[in-house]
C-alpha atoms as a PDB file:
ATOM      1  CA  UNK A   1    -129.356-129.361 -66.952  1.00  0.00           C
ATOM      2  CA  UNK A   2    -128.963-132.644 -69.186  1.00  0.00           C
ATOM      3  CA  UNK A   3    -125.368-133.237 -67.855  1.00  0.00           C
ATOM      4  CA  UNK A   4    -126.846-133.247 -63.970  1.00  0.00           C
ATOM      5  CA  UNK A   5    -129.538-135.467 -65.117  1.00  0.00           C
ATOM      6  CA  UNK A   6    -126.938-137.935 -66.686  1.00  0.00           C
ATOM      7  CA  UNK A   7    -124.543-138.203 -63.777  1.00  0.00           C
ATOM      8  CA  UNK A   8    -127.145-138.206 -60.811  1.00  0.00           C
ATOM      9  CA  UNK A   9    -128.522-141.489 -62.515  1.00  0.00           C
ATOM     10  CA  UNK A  10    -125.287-143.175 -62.247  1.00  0.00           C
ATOM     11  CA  UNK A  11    -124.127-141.840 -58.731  1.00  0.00           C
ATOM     12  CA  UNK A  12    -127.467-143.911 -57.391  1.00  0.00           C
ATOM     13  CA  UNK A  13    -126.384-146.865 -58.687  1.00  0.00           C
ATOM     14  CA  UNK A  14    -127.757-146.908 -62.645  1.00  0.00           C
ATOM     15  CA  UNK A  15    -124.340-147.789 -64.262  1.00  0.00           C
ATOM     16  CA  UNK A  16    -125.211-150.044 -67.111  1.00  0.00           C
ATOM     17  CA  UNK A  17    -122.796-153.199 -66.971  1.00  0.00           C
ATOM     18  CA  UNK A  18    -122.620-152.973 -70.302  1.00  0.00           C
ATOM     19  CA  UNK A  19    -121.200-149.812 -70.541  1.00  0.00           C
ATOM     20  CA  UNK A  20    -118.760-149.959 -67.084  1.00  0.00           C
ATOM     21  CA  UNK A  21    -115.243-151.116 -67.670  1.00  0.00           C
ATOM     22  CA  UNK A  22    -115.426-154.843 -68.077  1.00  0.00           C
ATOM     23  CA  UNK A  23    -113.553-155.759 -64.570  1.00  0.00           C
ATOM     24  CA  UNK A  24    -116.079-153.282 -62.851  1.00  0.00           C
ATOM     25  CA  UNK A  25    -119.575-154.517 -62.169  1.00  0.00           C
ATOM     26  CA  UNK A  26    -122.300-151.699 -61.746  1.00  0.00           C
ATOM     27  CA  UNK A  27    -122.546-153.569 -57.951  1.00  0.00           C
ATOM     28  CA  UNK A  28    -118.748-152.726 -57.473  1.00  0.00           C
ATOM     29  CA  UNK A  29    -119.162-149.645 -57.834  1.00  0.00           C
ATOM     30  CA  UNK A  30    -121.754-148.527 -55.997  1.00  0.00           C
ATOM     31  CA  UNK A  31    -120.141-150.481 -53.184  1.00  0.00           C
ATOM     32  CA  UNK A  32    -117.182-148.411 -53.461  1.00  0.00           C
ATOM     33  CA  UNK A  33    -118.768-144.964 -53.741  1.00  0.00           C
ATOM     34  CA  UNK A  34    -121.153-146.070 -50.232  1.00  0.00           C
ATOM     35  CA  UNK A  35    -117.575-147.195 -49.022  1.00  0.00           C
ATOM     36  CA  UNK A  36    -115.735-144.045 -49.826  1.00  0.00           C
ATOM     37  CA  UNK A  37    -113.548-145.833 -51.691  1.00  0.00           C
ATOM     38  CA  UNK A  38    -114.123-143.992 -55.012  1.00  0.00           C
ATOM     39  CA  UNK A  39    -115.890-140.680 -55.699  1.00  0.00           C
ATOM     40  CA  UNK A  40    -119.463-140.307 -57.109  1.00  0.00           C
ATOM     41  CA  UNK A  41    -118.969-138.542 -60.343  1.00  0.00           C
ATOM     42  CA  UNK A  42    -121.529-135.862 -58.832  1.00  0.00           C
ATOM     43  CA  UNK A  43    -118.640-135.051 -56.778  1.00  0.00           C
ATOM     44  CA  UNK A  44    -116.234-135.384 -59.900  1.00  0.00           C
ATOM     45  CA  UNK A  45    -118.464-132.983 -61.884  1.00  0.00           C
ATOM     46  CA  UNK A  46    -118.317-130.610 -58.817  1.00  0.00           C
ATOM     47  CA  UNK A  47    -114.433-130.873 -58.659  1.00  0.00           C
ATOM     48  CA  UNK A  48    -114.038-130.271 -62.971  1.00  0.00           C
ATOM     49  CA  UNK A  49    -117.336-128.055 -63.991  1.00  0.00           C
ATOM     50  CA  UNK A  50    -114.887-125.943 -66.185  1.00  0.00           C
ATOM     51  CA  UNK A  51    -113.361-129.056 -68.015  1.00  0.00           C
ATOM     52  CA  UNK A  52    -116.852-130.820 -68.114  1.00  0.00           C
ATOM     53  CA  UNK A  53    -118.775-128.202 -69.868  1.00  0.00           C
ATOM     54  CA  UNK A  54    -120.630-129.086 -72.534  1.00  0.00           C
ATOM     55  CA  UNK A  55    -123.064-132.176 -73.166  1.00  0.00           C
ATOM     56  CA  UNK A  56    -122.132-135.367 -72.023  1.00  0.00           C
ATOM     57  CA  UNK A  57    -122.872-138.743 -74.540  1.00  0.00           C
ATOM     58  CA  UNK A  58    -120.838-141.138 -72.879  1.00  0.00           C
ATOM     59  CA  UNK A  59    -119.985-141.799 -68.857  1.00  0.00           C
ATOM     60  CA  UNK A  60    -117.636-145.141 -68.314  1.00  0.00           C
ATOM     61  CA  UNK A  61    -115.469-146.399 -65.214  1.00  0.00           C
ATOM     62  CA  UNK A  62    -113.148-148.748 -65.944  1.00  0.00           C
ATOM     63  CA  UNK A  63    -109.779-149.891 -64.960  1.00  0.00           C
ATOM     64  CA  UNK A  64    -106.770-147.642 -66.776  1.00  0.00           C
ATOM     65  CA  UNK A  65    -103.040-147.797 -66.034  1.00  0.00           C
ATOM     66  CA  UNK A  66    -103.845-149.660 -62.751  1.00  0.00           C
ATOM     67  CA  UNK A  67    -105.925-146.806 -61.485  1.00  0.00           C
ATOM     68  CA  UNK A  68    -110.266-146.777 -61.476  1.00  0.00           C
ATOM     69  CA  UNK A  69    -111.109-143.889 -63.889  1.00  0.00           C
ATOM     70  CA  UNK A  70    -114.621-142.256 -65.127  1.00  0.00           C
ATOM     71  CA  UNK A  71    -114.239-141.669 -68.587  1.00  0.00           C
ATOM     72  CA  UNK A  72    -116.358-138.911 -69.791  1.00  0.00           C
ATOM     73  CA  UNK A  73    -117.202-138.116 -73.629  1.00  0.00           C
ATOM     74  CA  UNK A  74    -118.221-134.835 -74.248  1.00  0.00           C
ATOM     75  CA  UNK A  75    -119.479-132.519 -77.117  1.00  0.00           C
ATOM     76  CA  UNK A  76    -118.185-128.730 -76.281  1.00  0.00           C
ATOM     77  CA  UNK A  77    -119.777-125.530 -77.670  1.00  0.00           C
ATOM     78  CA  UNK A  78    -117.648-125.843 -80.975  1.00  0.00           C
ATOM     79  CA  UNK A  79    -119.135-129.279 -81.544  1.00  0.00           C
ATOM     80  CA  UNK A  80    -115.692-130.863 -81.173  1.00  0.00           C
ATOM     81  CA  UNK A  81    -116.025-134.507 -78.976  1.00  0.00           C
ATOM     82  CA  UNK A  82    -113.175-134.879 -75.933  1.00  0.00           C
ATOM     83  CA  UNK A  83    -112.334-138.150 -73.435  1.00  0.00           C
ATOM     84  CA  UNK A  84    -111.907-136.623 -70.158  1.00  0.00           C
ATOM     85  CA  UNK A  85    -110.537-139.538 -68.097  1.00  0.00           C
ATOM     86  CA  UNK A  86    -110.432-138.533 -64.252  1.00  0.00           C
ATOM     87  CA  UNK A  87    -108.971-140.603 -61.246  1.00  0.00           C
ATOM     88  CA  UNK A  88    -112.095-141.794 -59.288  1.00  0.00           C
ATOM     89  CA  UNK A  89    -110.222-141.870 -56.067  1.00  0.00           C
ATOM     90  CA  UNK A  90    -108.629-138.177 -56.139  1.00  0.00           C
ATOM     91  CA  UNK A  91    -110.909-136.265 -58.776  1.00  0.00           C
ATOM     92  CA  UNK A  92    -107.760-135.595 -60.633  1.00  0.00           C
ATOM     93  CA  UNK A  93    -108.223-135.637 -64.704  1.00  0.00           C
ATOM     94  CA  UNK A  94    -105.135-137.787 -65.796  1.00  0.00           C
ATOM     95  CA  UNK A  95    -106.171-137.392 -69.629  1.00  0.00           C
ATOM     96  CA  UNK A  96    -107.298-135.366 -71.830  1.00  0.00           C
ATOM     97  CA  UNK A  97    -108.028-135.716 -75.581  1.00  0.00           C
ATOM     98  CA  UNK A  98    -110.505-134.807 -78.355  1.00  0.00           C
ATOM     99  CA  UNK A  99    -111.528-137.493 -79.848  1.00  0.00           C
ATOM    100  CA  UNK A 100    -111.313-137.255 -84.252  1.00  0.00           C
END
């Protein structure tokens, strides 16, 4: 499953600087996820399958509204594109678009 592939990378600590959330270092969060401060997004993806069907092109965390979010991109069956974004603390999704 390309989707498991993806998000396994990042829980072990493969978040690309360049694509985290610029106040977040890849360091950061890896500290936080060992900490329990945050979830790993394998645990975000266990919490959401339903809503995070489909294949995934983009992963992000970044700072939103005060709150440290993963923002997922995703393609779904219909080959519309949605922004999940999804409280890394709770697992909640906060937002939900498709992207035009």
């Amino acid at each position: 499953m390309r989707i498991r592939s993806v998000f396994l990378a990042m829980v072990v600590g493969m978040i690309n600087p360049a694509y985290a959330g610029s106040d977040i270092s890849d360091k950061q969060v890896r500290a936080w996820v060992k900490e329990g401060k945050i979830l790993p997004f394998e645990e975000i993806y266990a919490r959401n399958k339903d809503r995070l069907s489909g294949h995934l092109l983009d992963l992000e965390i970044e700072q939103e509204h005060g709150r440290i979010v993963y923002e997922a991109e995703l393609l779904d069956a219909h080959g519309d594109v949605w922004e999940l974004y999804i409280d890394a603390v709770t697992g909640e999704v906060v937002k939900e678009e498709q992207d035009d």
